[in-house]
C-alpha atoms as a PDB file:
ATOM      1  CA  UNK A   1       6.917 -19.965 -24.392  1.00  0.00           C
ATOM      2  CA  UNK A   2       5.296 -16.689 -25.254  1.00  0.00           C
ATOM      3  CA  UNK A   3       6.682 -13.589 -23.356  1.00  0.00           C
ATOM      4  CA  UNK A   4       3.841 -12.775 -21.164  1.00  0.00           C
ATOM      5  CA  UNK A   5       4.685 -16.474 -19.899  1.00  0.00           C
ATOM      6  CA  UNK A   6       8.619 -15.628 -19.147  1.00  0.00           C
ATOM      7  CA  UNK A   7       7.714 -12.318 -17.621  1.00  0.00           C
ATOM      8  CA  UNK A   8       5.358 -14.112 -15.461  1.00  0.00           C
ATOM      9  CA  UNK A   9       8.082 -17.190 -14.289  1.00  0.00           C
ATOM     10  CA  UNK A  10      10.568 -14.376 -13.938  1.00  0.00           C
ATOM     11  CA  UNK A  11       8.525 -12.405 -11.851  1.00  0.00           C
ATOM     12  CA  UNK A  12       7.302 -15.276  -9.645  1.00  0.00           C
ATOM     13  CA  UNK A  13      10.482 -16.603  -9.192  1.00  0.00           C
ATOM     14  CA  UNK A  14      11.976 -13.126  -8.233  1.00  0.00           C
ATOM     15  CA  UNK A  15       9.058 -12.919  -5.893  1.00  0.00           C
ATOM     16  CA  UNK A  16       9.602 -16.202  -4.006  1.00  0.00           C
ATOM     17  CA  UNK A  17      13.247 -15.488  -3.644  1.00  0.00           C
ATOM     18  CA  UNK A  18      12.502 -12.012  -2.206  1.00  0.00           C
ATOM     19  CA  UNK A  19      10.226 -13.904   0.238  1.00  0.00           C
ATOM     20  CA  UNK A  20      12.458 -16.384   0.797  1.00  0.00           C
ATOM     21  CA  UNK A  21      15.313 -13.721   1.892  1.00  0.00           C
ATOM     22  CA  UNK A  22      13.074 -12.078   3.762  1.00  0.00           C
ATOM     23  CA  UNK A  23      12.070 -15.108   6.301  1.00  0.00           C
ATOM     24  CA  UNK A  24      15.920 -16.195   6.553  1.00  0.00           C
ATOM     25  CA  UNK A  25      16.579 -12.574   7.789  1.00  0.00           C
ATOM     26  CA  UNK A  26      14.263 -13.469  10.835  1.00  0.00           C
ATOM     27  CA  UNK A  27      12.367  -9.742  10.176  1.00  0.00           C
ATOM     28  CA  UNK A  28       9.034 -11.789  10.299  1.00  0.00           C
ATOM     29  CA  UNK A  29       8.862 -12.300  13.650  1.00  0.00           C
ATOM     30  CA  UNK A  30       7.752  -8.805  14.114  1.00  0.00           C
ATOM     31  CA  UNK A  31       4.833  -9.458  11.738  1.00  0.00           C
ATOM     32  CA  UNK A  32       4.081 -12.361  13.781  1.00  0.00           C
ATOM     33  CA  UNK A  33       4.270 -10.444  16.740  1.00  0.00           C
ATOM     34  CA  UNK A  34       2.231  -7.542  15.662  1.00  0.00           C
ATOM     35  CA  UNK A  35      -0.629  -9.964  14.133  1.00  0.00           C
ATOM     36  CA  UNK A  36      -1.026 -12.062  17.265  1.00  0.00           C
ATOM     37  CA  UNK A  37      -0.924  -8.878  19.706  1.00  0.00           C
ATOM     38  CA  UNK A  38      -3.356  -6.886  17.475  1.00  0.00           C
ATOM     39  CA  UNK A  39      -6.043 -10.516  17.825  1.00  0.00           C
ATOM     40  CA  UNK A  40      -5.245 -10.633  21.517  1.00  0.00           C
ATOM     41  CA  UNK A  41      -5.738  -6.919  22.157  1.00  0.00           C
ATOM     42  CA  UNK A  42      -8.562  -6.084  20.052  1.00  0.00           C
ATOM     43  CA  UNK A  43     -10.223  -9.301  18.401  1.00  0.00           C
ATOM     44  CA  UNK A  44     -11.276 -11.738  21.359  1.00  0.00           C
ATOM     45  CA  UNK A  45     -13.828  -9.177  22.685  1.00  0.00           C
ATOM     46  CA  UNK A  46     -17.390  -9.511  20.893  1.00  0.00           C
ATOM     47  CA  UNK A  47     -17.983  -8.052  17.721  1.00  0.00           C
ATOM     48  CA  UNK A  48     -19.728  -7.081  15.307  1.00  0.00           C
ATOM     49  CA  UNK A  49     -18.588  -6.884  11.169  1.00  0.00           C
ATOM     50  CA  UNK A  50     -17.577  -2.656  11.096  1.00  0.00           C
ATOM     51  CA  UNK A  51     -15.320  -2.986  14.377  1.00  0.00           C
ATOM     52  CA  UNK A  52     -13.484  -5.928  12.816  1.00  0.00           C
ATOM     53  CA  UNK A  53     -12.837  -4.092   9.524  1.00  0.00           C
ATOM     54  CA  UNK A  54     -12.473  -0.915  11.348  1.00  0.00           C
ATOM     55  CA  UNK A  55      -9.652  -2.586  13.829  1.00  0.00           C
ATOM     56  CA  UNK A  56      -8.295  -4.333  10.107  1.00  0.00           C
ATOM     57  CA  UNK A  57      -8.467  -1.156   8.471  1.00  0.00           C
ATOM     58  CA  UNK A  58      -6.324   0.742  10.492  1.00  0.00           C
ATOM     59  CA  UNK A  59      -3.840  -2.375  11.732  1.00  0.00           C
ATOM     60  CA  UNK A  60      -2.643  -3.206   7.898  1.00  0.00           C
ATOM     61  CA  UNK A  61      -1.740   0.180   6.811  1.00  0.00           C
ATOM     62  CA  UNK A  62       0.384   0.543   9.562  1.00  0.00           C
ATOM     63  CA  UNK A  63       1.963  -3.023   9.122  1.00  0.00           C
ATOM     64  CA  UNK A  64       1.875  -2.367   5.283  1.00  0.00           C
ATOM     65  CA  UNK A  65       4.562   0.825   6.194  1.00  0.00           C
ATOM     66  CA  UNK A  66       6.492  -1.636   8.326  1.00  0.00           C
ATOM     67  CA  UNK A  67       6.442  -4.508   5.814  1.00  0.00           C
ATOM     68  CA  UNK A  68       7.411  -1.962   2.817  1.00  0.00           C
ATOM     69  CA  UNK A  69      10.128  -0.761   4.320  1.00  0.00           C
ATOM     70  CA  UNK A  70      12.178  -3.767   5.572  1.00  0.00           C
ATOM     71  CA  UNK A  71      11.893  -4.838   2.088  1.00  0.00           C
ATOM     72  CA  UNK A  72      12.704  -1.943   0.558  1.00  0.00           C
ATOM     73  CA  UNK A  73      15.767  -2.257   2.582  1.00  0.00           C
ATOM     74  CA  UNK A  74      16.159  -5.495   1.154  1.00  0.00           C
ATOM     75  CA  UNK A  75      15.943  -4.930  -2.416  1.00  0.00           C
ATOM     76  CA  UNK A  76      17.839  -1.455  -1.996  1.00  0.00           C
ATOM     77  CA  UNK A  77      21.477  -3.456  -1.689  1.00  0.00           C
ATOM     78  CA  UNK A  78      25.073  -3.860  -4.002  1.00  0.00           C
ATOM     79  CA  UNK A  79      24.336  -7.300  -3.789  1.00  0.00           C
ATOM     80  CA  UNK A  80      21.023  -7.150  -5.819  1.00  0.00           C
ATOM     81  CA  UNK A  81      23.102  -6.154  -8.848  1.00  0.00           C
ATOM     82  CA  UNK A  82      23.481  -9.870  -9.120  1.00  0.00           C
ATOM     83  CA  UNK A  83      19.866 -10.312  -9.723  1.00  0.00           C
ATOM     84  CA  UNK A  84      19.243  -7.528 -12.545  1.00  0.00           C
ATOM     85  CA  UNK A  85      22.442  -9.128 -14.060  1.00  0.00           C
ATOM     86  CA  UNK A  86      20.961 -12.217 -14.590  1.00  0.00           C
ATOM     87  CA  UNK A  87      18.675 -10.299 -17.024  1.00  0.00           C
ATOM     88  CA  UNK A  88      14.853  -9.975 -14.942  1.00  0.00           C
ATOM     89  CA  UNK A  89      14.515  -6.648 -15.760  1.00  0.00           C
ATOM     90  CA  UNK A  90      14.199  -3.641 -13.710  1.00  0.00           C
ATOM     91  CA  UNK A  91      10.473  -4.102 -13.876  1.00  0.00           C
ATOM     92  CA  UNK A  92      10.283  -7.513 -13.024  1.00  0.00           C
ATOM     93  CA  UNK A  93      12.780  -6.255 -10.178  1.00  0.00           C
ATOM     94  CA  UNK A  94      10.348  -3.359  -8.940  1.00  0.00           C
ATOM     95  CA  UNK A  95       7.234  -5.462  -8.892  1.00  0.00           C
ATOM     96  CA  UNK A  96       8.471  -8.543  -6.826  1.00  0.00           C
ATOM     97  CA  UNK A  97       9.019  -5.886  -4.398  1.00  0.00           C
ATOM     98  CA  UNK A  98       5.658  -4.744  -4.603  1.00  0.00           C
ATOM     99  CA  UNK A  99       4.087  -8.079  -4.538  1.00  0.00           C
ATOM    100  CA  UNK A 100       6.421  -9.603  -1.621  1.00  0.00           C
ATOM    101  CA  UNK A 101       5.288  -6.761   0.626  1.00  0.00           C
ATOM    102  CA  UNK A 102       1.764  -7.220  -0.294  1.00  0.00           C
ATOM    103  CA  UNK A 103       1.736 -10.794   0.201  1.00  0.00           C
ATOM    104  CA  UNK A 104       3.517 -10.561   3.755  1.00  0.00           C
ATOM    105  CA  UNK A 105       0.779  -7.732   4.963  1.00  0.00           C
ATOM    106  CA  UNK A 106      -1.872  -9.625   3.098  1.00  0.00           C
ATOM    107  CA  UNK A 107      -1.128 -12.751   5.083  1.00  0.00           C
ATOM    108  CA  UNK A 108      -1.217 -11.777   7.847  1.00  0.00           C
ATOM    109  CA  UNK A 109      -4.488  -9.707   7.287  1.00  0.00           C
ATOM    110  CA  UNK A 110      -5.368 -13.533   5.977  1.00  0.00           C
ATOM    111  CA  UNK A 111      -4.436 -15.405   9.455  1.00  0.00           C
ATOM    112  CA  UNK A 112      -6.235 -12.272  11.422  1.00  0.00           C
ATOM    113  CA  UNK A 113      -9.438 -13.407   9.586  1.00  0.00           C
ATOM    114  CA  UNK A 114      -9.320 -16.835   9.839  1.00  0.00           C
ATOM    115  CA  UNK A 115      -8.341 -16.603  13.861  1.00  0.00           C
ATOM    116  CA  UNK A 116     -11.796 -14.308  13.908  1.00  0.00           C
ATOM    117  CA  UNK A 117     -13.963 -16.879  11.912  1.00  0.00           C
ATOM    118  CA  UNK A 118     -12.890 -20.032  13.842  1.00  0.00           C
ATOM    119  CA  UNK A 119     -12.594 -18.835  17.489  1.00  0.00           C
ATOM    120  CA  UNK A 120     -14.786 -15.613  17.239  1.00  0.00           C
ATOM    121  CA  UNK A 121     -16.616 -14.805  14.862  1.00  0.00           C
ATOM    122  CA  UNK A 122     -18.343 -11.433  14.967  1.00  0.00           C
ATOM    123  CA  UNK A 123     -22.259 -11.774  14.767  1.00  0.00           C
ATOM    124  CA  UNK A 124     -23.434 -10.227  11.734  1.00  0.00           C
ATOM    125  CA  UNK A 125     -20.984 -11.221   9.053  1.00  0.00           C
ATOM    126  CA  UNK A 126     -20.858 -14.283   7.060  1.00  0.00           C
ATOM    127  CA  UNK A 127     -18.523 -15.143   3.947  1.00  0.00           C
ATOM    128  CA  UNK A 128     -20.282 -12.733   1.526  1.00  0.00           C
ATOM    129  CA  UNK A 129     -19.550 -10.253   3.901  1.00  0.00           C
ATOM    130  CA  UNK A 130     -15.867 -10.872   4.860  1.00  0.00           C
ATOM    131  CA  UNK A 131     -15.450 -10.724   0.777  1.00  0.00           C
ATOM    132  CA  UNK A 132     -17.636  -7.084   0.255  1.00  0.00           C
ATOM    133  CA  UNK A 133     -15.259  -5.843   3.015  1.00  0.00           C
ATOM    134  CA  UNK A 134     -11.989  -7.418   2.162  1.00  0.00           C
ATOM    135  CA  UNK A 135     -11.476  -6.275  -1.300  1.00  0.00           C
ATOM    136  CA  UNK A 136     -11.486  -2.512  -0.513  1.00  0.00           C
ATOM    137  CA  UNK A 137      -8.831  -2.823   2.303  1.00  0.00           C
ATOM    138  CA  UNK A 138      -6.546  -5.421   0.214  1.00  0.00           C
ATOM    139  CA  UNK A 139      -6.705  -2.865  -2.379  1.00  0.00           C
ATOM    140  CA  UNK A 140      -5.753  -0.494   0.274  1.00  0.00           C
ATOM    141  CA  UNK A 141      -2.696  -2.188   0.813  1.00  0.00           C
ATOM    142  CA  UNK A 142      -1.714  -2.153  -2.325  1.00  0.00           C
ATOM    143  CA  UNK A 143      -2.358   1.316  -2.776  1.00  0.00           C
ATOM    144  CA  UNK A 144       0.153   2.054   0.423  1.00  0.00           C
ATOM    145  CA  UNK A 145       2.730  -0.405  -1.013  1.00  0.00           C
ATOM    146  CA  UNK A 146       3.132   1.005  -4.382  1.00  0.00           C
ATOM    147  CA  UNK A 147       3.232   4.686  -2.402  1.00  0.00           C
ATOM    148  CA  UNK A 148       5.709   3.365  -0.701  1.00  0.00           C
ATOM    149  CA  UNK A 149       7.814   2.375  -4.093  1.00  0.00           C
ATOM    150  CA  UNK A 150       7.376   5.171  -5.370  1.00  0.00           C
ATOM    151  CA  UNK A 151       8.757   7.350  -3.161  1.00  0.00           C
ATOM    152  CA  UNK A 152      12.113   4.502  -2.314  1.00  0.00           C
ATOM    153  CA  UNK A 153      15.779   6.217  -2.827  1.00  0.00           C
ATOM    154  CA  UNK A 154      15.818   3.286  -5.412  1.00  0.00           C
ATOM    155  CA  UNK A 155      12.892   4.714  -7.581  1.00  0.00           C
ATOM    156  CA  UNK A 156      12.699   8.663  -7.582  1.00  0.00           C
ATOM    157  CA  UNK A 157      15.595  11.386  -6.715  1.00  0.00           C
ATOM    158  CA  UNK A 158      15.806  13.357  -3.455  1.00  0.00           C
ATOM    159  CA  UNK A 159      13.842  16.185  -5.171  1.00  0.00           C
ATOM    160  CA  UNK A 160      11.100  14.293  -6.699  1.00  0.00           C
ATOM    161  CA  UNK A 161      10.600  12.238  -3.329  1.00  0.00           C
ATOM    162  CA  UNK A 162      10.285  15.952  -1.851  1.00  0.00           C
ATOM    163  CA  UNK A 163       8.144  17.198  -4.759  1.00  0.00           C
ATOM    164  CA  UNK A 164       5.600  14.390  -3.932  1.00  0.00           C
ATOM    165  CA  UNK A 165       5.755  14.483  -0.187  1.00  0.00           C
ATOM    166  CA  UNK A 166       4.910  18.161  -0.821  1.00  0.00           C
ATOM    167  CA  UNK A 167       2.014  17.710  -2.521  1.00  0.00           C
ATOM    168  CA  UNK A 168       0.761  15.091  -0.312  1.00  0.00           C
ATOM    169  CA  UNK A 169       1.361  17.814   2.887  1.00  0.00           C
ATOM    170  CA  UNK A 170      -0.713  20.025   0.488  1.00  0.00           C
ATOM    171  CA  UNK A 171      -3.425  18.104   0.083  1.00  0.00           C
ATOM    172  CA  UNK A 172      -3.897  17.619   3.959  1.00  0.00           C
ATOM    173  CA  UNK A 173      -3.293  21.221   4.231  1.00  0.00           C
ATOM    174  CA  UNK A 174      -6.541  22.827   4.789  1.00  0.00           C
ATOM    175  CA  UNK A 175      -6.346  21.081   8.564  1.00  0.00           C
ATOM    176  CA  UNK A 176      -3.677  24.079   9.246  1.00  0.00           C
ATOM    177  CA  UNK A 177      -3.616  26.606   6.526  1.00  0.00           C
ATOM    178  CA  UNK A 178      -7.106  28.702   7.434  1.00  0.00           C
ATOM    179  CA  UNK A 179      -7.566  31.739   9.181  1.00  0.00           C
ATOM    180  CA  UNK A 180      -5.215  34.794   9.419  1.00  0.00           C
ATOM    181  CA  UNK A 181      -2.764  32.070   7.517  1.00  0.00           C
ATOM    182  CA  UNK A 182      -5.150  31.922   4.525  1.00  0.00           C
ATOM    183  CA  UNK A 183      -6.217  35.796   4.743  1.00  0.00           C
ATOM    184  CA  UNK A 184      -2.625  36.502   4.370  1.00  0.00           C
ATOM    185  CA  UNK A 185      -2.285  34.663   1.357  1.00  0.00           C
ATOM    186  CA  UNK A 186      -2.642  37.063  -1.669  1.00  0.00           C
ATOM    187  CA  UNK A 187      -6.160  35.945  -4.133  1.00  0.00           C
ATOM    188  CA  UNK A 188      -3.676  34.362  -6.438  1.00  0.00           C
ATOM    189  CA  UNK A 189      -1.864  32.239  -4.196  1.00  0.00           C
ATOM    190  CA  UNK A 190      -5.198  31.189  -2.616  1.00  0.00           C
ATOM    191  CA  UNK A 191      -6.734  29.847  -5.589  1.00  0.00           C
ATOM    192  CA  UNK A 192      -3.408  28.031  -6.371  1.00  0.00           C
ATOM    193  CA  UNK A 193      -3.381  26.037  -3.050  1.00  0.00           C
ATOM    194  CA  UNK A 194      -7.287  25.615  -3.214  1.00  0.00           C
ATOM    195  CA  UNK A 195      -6.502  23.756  -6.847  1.00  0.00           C
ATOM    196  CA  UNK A 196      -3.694  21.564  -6.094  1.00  0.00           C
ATOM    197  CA  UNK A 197      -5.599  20.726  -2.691  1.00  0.00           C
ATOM    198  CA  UNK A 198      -8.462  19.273  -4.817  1.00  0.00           C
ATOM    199  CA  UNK A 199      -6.196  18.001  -7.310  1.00  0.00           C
ATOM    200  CA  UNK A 200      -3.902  16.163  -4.694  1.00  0.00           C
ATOM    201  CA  UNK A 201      -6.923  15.572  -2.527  1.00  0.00           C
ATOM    202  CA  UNK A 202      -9.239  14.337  -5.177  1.00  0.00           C
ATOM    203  CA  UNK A 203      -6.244  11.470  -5.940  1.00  0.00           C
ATOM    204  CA  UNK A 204      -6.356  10.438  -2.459  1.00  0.00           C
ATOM    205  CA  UNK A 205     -10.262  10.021  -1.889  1.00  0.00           C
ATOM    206  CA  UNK A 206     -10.757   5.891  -3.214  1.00  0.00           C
ATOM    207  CA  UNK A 207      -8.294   5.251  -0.734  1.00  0.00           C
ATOM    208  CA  UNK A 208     -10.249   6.951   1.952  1.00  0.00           C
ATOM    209  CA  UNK A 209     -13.627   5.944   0.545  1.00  0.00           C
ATOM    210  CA  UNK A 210     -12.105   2.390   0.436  1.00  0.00           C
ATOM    211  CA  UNK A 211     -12.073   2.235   4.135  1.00  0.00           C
ATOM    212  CA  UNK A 212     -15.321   3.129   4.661  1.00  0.00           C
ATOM    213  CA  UNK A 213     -16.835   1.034   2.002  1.00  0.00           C
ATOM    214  CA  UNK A 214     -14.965  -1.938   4.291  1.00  0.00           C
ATOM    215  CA  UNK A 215     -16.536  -1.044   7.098  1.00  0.00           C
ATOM    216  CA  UNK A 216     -19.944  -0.596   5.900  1.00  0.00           C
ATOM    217  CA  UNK A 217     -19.899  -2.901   2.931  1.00  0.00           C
ATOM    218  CA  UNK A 218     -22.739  -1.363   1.232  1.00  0.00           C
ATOM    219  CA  UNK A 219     -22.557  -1.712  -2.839  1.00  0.00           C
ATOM    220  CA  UNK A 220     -25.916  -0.465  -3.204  1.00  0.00           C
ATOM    221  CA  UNK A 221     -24.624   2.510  -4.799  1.00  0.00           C
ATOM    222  CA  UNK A 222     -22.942   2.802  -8.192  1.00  0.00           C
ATOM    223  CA  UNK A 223     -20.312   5.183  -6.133  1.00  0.00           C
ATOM    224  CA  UNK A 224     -18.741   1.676  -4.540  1.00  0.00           C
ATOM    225  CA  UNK A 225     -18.295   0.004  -7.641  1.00  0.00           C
ATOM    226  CA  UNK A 226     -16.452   3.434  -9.137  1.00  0.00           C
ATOM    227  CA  UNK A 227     -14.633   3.453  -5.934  1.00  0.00           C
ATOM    228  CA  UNK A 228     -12.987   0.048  -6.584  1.00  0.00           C
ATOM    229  CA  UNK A 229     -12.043   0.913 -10.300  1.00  0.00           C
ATOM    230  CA  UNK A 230     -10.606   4.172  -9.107  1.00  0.00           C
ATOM    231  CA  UNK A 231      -8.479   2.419  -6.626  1.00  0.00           C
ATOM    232  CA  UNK A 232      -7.488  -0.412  -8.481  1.00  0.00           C
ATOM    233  CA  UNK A 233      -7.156   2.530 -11.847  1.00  0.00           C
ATOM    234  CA  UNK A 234      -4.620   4.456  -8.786  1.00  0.00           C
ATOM    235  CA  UNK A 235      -2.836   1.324  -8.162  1.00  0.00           C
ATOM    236  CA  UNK A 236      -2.414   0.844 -11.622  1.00  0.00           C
ATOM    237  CA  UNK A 237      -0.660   4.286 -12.260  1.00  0.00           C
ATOM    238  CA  UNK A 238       1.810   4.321  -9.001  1.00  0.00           C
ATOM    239  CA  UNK A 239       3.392   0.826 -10.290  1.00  0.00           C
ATOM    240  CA  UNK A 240       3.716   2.106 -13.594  1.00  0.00           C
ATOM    241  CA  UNK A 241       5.132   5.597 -12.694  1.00  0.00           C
ATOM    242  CA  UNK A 242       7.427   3.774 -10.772  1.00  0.00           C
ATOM    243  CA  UNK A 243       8.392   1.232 -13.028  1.00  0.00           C
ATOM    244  CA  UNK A 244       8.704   4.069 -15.752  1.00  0.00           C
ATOM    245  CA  UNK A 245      10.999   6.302 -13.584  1.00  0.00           C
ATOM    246  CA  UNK A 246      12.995   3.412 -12.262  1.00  0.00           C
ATOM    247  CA  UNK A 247      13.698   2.632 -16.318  1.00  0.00           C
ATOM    248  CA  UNK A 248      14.867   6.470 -16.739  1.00  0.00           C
ATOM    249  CA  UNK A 249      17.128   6.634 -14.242  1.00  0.00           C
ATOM    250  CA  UNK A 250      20.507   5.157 -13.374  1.00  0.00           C
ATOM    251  CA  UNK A 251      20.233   1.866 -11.032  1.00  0.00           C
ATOM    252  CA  UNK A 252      22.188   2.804  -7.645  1.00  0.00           C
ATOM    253  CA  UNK A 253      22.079   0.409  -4.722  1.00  0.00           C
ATOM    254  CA  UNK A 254      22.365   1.569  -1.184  1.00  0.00           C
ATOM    255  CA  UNK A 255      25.793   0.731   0.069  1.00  0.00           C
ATOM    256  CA  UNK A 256      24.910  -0.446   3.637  1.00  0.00           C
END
């Protein structure tokens, strides 16, 4: 058995056991809960293909933060000591995080859809299209989940969470840094904040792009296809900055 095979079985297994935990602990229920109110609410009405991905796009991030969390939580205990002791690694450790949070918020994304296709399906979309729009927003999730990681007690210090939060307020800041704000500003620190905000911003644009190429599923363009590398190229990165600073720094568990 090679050791791309071992990492694999390790990682699976780790997975399945961080699912496992997770459905003992009863936290489900509010996944359940959230994925049959958000069909009730907003999905029995009649629809058409960009309200169902719009309604989708906006209902997993937000259950993706949820999801993330909890099993942060989960992994971020004394007790997991017992599980890097028995030698999985702390990046075997990091990603069955990642991919039991993505397969909890992925599921139920899964359940929505099927709910839609057998009991109402909107008018305009057929399988072709549930799969255009679909891979954008899983990628999404993804995207939010390895955020998420990233910016865990377990992974990065108090100052480097604050040091990324920062930049991410910076890149949203031009929706309340203008005016008399920005006029103040002397010409140095202007171009400054204009350069990290299209740095910062620039790294935040497949995700945005992502949504819309969900709702509108049009891959006519050679921009969609770039769109999906550059999310799945961002994706790529967050998990291995965070496996990468996880490996550089001691391993402390919460002590709740």
């Amino acid at each position: 058995m090679n050791s791309l095979t071992r990492f694999s079985m390790r990682l699976l297994r780790f997975t399945g056991f961080t699912l496992l935990e997770y459905l003992r602990s009863g936290r489900v229920a509010i996944e359940i809960i959230a994925t049959l109110a958000v069909y009730f609410v907003f999905l029995r009405r009649p629809m058409d293909a960009p309200y169902f991905f719009s309604t989708l796009g906006i209902f997993t991030p937000v259950l993706a933060l949820y999801t993330t969390a909890i099993i942060i939580g989960l992994g971020d205990r004394p007790q997991s000591y017992v599980s890097l002791a028995h030698g999985i690694g702390r990046g075997t450790y990091l990603l069955g995080l990642f991919f039991s949070a993505c397969a909890i918020v992925m599921g139920a994304y899964g359940l929505l859809s099927l709910g839609v296709a057998l009991l109402n399906p909107p008018v305009d979309m057929n399988l072709g299209d549930w799969l255009l729009g679909t891979l954008p927003l899983l990628l999404n999730i993804g995207l939010l989940v390895a955020l998420m990681l990233l910016l865990s007690p377990l992974v990065l210090s108090t100052g480097w969470r604050l040091l990324v939060l920062g930049l991410i307020a910076l890149a949203f800041s031009s929706n309340f840094i203008g005016g008399v704000m920005l006029e103040a500003m002397p010409e140095s620190g202007r171009a400054l904040l204009r350069a990290v905000q299209a740095l910062v911003g620039g790294l935040l644009v497949p995700a945005f792009y992502g949504f819309q190429l969900a709702v509108t599923r049009d891959y006519s363009t050679p921009t969609a296809f770039a769109n999906l590398l550059a999310q799945a190229s961002l994706l790529a990165s967050l998990l291995g900055l965070s496996v990468y600073a996880l490996s550089r720094r001691d391993v402390i568990f919460s002590s709740q």
